[in-house]
Protein backbone atom coordinates (compact mmCIF):
# COMPACT_ATOMS: atom_id res chain seq x y z
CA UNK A 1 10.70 33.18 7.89
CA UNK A 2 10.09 30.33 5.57
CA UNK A 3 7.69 27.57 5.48
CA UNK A 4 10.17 25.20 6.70
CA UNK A 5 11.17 27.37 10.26
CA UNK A 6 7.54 26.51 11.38
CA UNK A 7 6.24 23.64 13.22
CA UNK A 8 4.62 20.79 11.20
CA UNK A 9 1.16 21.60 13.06
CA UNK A 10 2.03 24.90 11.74
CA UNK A 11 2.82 23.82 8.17
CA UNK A 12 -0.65 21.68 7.58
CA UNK A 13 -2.60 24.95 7.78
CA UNK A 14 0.51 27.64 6.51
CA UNK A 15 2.31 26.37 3.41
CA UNK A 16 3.05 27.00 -0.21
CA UNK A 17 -0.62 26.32 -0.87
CA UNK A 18 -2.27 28.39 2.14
CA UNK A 19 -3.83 30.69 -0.86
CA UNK A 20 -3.89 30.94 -4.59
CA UNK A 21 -1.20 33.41 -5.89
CA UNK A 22 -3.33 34.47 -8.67
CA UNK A 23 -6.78 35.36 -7.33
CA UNK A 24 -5.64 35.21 -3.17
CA UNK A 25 -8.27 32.53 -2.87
CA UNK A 26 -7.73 30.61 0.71
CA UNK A 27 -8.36 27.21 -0.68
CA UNK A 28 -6.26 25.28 -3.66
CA UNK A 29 -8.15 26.15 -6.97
CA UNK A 30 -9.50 22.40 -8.98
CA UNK A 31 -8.51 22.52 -11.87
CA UNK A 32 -10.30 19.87 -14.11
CA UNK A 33 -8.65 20.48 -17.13
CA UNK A 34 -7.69 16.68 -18.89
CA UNK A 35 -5.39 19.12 -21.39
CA UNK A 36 -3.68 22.02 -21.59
CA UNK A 37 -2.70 24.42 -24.30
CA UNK A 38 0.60 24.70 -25.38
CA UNK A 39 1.55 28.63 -26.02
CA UNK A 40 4.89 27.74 -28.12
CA UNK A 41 5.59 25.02 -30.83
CA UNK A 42 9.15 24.76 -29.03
CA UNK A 43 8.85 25.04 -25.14
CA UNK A 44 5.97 23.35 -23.62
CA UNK A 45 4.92 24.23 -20.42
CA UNK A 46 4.41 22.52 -16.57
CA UNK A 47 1.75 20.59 -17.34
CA UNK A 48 0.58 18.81 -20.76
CA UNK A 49 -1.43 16.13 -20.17
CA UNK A 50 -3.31 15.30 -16.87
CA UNK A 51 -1.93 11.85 -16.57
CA UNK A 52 1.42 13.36 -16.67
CA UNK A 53 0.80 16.17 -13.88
CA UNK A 54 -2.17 18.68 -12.59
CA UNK A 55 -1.80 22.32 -10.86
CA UNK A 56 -4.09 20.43 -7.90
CA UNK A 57 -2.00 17.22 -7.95
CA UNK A 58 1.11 19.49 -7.99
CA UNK A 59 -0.36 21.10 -4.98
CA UNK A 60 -1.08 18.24 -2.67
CA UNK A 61 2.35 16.30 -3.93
CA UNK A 62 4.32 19.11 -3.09
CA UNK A 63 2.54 19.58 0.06
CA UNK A 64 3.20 16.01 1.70
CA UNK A 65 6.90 15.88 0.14
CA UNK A 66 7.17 19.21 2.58
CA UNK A 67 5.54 17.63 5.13
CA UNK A 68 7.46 14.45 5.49
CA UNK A 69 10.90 16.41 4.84
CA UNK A 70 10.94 15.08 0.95
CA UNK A 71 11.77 16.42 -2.31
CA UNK A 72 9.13 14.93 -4.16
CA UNK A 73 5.90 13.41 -3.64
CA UNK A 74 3.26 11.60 -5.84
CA UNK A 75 -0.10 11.02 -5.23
CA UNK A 76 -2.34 8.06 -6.46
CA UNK A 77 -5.73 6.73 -6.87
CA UNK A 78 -5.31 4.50 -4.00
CA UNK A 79 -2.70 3.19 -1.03
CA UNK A 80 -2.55 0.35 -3.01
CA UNK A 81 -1.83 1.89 -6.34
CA UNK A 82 0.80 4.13 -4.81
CA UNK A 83 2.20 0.91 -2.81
CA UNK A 84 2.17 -1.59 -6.15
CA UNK A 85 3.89 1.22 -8.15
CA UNK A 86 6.48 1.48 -5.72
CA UNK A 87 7.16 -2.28 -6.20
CA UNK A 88 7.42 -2.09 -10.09
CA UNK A 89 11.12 -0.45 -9.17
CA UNK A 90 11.70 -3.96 -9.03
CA UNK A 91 12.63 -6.23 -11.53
CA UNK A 92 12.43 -10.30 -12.60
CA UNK A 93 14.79 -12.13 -10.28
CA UNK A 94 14.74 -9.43 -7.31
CA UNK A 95 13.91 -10.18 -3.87
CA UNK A 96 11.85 -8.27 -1.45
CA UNK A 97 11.95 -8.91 2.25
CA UNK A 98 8.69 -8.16 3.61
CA UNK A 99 7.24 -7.45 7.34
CA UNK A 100 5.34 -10.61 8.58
CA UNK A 101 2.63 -9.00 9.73
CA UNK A 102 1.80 -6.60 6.74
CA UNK A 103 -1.64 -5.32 5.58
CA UNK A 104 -3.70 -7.92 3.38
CA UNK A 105 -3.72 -5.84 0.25
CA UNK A 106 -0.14 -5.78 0.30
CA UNK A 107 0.20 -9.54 1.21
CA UNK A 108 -2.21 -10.36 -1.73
CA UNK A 109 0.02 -7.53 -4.10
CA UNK A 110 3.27 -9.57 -3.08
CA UNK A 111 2.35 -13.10 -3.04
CA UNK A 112 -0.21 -12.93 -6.03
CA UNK A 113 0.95 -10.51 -8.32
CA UNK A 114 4.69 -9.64 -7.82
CA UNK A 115 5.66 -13.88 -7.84
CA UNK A 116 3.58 -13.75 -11.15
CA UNK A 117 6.99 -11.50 -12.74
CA UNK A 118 9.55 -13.63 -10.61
CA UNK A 119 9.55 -11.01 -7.83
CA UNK A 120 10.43 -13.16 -5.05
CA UNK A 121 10.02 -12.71 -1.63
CA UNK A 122 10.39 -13.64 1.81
CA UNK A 123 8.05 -12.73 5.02
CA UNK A 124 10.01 -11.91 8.61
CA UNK A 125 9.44 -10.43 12.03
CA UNK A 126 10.55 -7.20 11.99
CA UNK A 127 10.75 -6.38 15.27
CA UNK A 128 13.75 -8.78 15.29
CA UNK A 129 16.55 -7.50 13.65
CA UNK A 130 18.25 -10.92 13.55
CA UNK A 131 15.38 -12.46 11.26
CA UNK A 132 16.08 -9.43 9.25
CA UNK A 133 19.95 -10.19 8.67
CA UNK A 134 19.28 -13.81 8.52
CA UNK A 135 16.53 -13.00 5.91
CA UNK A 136 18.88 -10.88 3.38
CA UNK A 137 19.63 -12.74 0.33
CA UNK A 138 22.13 -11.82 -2.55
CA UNK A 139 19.43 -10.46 -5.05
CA UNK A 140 17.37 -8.44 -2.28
CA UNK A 141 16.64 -5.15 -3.53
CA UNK A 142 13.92 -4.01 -1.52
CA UNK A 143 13.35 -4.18 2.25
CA UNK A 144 9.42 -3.07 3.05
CA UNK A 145 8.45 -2.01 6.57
CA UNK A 146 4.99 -1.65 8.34
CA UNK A 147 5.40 -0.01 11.61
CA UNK A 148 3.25 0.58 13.49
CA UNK A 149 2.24 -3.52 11.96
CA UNK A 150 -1.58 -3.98 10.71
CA UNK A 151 -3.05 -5.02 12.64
CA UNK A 152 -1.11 -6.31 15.64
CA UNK A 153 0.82 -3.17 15.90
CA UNK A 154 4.06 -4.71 15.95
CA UNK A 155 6.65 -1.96 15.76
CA UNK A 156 10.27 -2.53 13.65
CA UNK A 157 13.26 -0.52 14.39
CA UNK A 158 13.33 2.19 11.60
CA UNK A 159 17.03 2.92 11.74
CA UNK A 160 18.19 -0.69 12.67
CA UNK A 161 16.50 -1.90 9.37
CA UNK A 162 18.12 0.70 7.11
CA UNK A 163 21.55 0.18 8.74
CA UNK A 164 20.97 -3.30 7.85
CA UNK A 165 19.82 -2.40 4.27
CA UNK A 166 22.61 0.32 3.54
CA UNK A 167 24.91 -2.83 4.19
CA UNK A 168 23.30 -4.97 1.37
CA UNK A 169 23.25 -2.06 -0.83
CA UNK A 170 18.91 -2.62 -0.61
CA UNK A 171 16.24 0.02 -0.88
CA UNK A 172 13.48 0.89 2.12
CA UNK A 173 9.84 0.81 1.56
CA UNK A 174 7.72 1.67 4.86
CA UNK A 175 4.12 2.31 5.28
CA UNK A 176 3.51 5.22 7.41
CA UNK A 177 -0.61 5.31 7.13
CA UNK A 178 -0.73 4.45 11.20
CA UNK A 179 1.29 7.55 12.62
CA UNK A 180 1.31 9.87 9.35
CA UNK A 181 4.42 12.42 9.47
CA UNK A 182 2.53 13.98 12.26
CA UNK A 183 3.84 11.39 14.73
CA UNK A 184 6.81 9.76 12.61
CA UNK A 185 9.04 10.98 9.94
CA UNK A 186 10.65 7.86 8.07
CA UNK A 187 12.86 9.71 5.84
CA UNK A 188 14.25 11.19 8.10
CA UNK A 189 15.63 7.90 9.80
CA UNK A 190 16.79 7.08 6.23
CA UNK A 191 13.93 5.34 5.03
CA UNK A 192 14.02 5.68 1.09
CA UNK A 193 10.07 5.47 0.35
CA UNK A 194 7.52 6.25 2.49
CA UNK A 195 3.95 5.16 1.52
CA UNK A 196 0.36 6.29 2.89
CA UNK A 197 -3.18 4.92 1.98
CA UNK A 198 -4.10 8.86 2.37
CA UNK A 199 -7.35 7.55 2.48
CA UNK A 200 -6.77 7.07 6.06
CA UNK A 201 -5.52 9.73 8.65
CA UNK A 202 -4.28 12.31 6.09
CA UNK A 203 -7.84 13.26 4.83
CA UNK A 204 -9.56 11.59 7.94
CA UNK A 205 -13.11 12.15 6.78
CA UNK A 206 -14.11 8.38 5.07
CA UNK A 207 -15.30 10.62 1.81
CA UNK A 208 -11.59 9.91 -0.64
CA UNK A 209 -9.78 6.87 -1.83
CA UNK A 210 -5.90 8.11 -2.17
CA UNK A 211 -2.46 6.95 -2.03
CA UNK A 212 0.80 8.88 -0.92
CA UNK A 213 4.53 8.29 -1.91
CA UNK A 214 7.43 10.70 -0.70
CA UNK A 215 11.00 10.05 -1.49
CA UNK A 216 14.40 12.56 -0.33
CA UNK A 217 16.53 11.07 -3.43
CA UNK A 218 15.73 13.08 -6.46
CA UNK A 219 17.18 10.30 -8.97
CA UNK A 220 14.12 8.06 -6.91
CA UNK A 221 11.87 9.89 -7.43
CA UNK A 222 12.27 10.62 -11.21
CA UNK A 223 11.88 6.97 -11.17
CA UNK A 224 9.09 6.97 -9.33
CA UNK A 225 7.53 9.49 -11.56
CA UNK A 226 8.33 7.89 -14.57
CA UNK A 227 6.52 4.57 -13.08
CA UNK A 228 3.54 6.83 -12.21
CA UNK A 229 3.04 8.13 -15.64
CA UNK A 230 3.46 5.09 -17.43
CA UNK A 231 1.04 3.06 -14.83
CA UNK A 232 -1.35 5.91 -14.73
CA UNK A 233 -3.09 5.00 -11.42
CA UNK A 234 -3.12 8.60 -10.88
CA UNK A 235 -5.71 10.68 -7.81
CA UNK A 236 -8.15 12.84 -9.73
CA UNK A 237 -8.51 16.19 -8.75
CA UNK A 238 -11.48 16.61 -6.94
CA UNK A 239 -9.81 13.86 -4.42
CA UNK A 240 -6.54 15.52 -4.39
CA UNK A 241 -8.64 18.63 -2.83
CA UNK A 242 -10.29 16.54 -0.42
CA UNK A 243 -7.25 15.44 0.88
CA UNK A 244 -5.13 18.96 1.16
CA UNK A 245 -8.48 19.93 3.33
CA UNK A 246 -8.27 17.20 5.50
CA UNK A 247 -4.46 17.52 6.34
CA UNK A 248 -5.41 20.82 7.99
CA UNK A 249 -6.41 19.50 10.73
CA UNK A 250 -4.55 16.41 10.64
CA UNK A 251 -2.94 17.33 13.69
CA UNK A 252 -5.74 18.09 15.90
CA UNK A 253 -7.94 14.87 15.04
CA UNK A 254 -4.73 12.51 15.72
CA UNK A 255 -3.63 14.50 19.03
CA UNK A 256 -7.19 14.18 20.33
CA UNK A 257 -7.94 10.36 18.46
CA UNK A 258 -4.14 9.18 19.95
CA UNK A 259 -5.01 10.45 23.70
CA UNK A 260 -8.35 8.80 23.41
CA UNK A 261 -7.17 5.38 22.34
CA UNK A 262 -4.30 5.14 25.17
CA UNK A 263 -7.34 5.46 27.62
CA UNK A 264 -9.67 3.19 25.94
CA UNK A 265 -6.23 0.51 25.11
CA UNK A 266 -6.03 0.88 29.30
CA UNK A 267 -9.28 0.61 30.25
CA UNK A 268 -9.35 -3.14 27.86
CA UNK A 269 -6.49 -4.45 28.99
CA UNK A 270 -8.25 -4.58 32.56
CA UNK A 271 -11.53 -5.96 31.20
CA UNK A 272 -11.98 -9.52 32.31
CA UNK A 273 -13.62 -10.48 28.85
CA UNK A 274 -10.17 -9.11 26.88
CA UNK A 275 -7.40 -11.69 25.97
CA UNK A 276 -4.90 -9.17 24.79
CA UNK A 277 -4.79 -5.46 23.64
CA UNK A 278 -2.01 -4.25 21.10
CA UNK A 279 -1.04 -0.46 21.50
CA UNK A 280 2.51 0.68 21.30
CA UNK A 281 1.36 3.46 23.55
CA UNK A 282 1.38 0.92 26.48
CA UNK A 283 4.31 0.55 28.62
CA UNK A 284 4.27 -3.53 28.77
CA UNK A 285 4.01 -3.56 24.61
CA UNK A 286 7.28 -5.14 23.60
CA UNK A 287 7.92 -2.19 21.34
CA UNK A 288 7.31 0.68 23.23
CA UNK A 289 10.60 1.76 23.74
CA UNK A 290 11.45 1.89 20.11
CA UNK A 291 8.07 3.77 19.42
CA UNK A 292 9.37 6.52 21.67
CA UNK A 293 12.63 6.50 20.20
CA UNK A 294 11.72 6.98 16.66
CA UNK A 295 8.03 8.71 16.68
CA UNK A 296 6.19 11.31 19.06
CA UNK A 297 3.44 9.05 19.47
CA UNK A 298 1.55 5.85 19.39
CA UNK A 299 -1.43 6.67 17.18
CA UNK A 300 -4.91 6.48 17.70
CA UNK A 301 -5.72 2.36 16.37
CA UNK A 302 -5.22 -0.53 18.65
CA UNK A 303 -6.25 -4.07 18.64
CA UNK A 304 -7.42 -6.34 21.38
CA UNK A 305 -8.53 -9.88 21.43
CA UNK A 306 -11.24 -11.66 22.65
CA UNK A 307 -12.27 -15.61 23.60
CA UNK A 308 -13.51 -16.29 19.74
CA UNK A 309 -15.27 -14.96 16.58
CA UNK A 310 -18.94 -15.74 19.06
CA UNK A 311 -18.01 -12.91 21.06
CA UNK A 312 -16.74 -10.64 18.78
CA UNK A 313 -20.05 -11.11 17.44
CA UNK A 314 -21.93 -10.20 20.28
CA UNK A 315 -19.65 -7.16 20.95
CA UNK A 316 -20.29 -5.96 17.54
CA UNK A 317 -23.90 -6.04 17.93
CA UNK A 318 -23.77 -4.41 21.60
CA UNK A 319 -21.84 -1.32 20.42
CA UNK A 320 -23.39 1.71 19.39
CA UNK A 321 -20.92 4.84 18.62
CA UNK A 322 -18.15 2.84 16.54
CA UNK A 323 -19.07 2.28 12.95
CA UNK A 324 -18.56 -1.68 11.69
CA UNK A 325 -16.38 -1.13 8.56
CA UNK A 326 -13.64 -1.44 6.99
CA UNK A 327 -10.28 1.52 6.88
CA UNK A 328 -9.86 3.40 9.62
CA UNK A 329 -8.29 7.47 10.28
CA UNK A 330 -11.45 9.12 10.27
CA UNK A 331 -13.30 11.65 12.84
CA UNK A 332 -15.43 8.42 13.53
CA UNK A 333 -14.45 5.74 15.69
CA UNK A 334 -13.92 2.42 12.94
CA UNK A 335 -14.62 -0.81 14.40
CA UNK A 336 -12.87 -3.52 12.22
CA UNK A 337 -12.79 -7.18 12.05
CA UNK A 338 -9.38 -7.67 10.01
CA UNK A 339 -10.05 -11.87 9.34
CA UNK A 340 -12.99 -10.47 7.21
CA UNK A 341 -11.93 -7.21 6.57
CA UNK A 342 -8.52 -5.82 5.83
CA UNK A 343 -6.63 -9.37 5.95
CA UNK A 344 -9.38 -11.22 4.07
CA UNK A 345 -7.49 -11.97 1.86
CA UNK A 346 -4.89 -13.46 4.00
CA UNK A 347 -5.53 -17.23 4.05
CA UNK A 348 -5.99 -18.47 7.75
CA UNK A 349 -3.07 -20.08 8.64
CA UNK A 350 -1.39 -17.24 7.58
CA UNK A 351 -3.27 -15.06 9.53
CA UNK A 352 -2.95 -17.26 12.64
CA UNK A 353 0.87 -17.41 12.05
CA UNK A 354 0.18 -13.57 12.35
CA UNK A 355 -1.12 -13.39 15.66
CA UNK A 356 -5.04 -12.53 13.72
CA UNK A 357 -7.00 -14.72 15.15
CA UNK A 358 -10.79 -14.78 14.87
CA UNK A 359 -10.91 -12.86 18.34
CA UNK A 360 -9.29 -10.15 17.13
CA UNK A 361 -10.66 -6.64 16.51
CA UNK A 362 -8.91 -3.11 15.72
CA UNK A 363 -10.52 -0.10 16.99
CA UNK A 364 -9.68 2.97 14.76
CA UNK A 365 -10.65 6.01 17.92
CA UNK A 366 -12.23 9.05 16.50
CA UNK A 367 -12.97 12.18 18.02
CA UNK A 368 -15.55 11.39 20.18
CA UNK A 369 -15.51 12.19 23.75
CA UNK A 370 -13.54 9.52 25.28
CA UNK A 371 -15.70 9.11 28.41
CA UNK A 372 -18.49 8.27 26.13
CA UNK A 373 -16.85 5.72 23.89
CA UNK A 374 -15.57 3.61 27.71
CA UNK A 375 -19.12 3.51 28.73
CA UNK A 376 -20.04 2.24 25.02
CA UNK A 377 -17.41 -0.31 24.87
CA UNK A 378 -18.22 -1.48 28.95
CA UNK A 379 -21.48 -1.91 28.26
CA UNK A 380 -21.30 -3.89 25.17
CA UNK A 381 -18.45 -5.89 27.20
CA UNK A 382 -19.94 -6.55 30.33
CA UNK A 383 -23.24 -8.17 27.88
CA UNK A 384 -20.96 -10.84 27.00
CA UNK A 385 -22.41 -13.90 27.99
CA UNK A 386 -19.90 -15.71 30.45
CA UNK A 387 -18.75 -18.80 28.12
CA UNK A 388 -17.72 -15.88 25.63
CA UNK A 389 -15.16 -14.25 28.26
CA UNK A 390 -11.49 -15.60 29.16
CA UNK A 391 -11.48 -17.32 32.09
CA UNK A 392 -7.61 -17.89 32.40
């Protein structure tokens, strides 16, 4: 049997890369080399220069283009690198149709930098197919997707956006960091690019800053490449290892971190000092039905809202297992506070327009025992003082 006749939890630990051919070594060798020797004046071989390609970076590309059913993957210093290279496909006088309710860094990347080359663009909800049509203009090239949405978790119908972008001759971009191929396999529903801030569930360790891109179309992904060599943001090698460790047990840490957050996204929702939770993995979210459709899962990050930024203060401070930080995927629970943290740079209107209001929180769930992180949270919750809860 090949690779491919096995399971994807089967595939993270037995692949191409499960040992070194030449020594039998049961972890990918790092090679540091920034050059390599060329044995003929005529023929050069694989790799040249390290910008251009490494025997790690081969390793871990080749690995996630398996794993999310591609034919070529490339991996980058950062989700952002690997997302703004993915945008230079575009060109002066294109037009991108973003998801409304897209991470910051890619807000900033979009309204900041790509209007700068007379990329335009134009912000929808996704989750409405409608807006999506209505959105379409005669020089879009480029529809981008963020499903599960950061942070709201607002969930877009994969295959009703490509139909829709098939018919306008458009490219897909969507940012698979939440659910990973684990849970959801974009190209699969015909998604052209899929893109991962591998710093998040894919190593899962907060220890590597990466970025992920996976394309099915060959001719794409020379392009792609090309972009990547000629940008340069490339991961380094030590990082690229860090990552191919992590994605062996990639399965295991979201299983358990996904089961874990449904409980803790129920056990808010009935807590008198919550406003709102967000987690497709709830029956009553408006998306659910969709997320069941097109992934085996809901993930393991959800977002709930309190009264105002006073008691997400105090809840902050009354927590004690969750770390306060920014990202999110690791074997540590993440505590974030996206109108400082990941949408920062999101002016507040915006953000409001959003739905991210200075309530709002996302709770990346780790591994911890789930018992432990409900008492954590009720405790810290019931501390509240009363003129910080919702009274309504």
């Amino acid at each position: 049997m090949t690779t491919h006749d096995w399971t994807l939890e089967t595939q993270l630990v037995h692949n191409a890369f499960k040992t070194d051919r030449s020594t039998g070594a049961v972890s990918v060798p790092i090679q540091h080399a920034s050059t390599f020797h060329q044995s003929s004046f005529d023929d050069f071989g694989q790799y040249d220069y390290s910008r251009s390609g490494t025997p790690t970076r081969q390793a871990l590309e080749d690995t996630i283009a398996a794993l999310e059913g591609g034919t070529r993957g490339l991996a980058f210093a950062s989700g952002m690198a690997a997302i703004s290279t993915a945008f230079l496909l575009l060109s002066k006088g294109d037009h991108v149709l973003v998801t409304r309710d897209v991470y910051g860094g890619t807000f900033r990347m979009i309204t900041q930098v790509l209007s700068r080359f007379g990329i335009e663009h134009t912000f929808v909800d996704m989750t409405n197919l409608n807006e999506v049509k209505q959105g379409i203009q005669s020089n879009t090239k480029v529809i981008y997707m963020e499903t599960p949405s950061n942070p709201t978790l607002g969930i877009t119908d994969i295959e009703g956006v490509v139909q829709i972008a098939k018919e306008h001759d458009c490219l897909t971009f969507l940012d698979n960091t939440f659910l990973t191929p684990a849970l959801q396999r974009p190209l699969d529903l015909g998604v052209d690019v899929v893109l991962h801030s591998a710093t998040k569930f894919l190593s899962g360790h907060s220890d590597v800053l990466s970025g992920l891109a996976v394309v099915k179309d060959e001719k794409l992904g020379d392009e792609l490449y090309s972009l990547q060599n000629s940008f340069g943001a490339v991961l380094g090698v030590q990082d690229c290892w860090l990552v191919l460790r992590g994605l062996k047990t990639l399965q295991v840490r979201l299983e358990k971190a996904s089961q874990t957050a449904l409980e803790l996204a129920t056990f808010l929702k009935e807590h008198p000092a919550v406003k709102k939770v967000y987690y497709p993995g709830l029956d009553d979210h408006p998306g659910a039905d969709i997320q069941r459709k097109q992934a085996s899962g809901a993930g393991a990050v959800l977002s709930f809202e309190l009264e105002n930024q006073a008691a997400v203060k105090e809840l902050v401070d009354g927590v004690t297992l969750p770390v306060f930080a920014v990202s999110l995927g690791a074997v540590e629970s993440i505590l974030s506070y996206p109108a400082k943290m990941s949408h920062a740079a999101m002016p507040k209107e915006e953000r409001e327009k959003r739905g991210i209001t200075d309530g709002l929180l996302r709770l990346s769930v780790g591994v911890e025992n789930g018992e432990d992180l409900k008492r954590d949270f009720k405790q810290a919750l019931d501390q509240l003082k009363p003129a910080l809860v919702n009274q309504s």
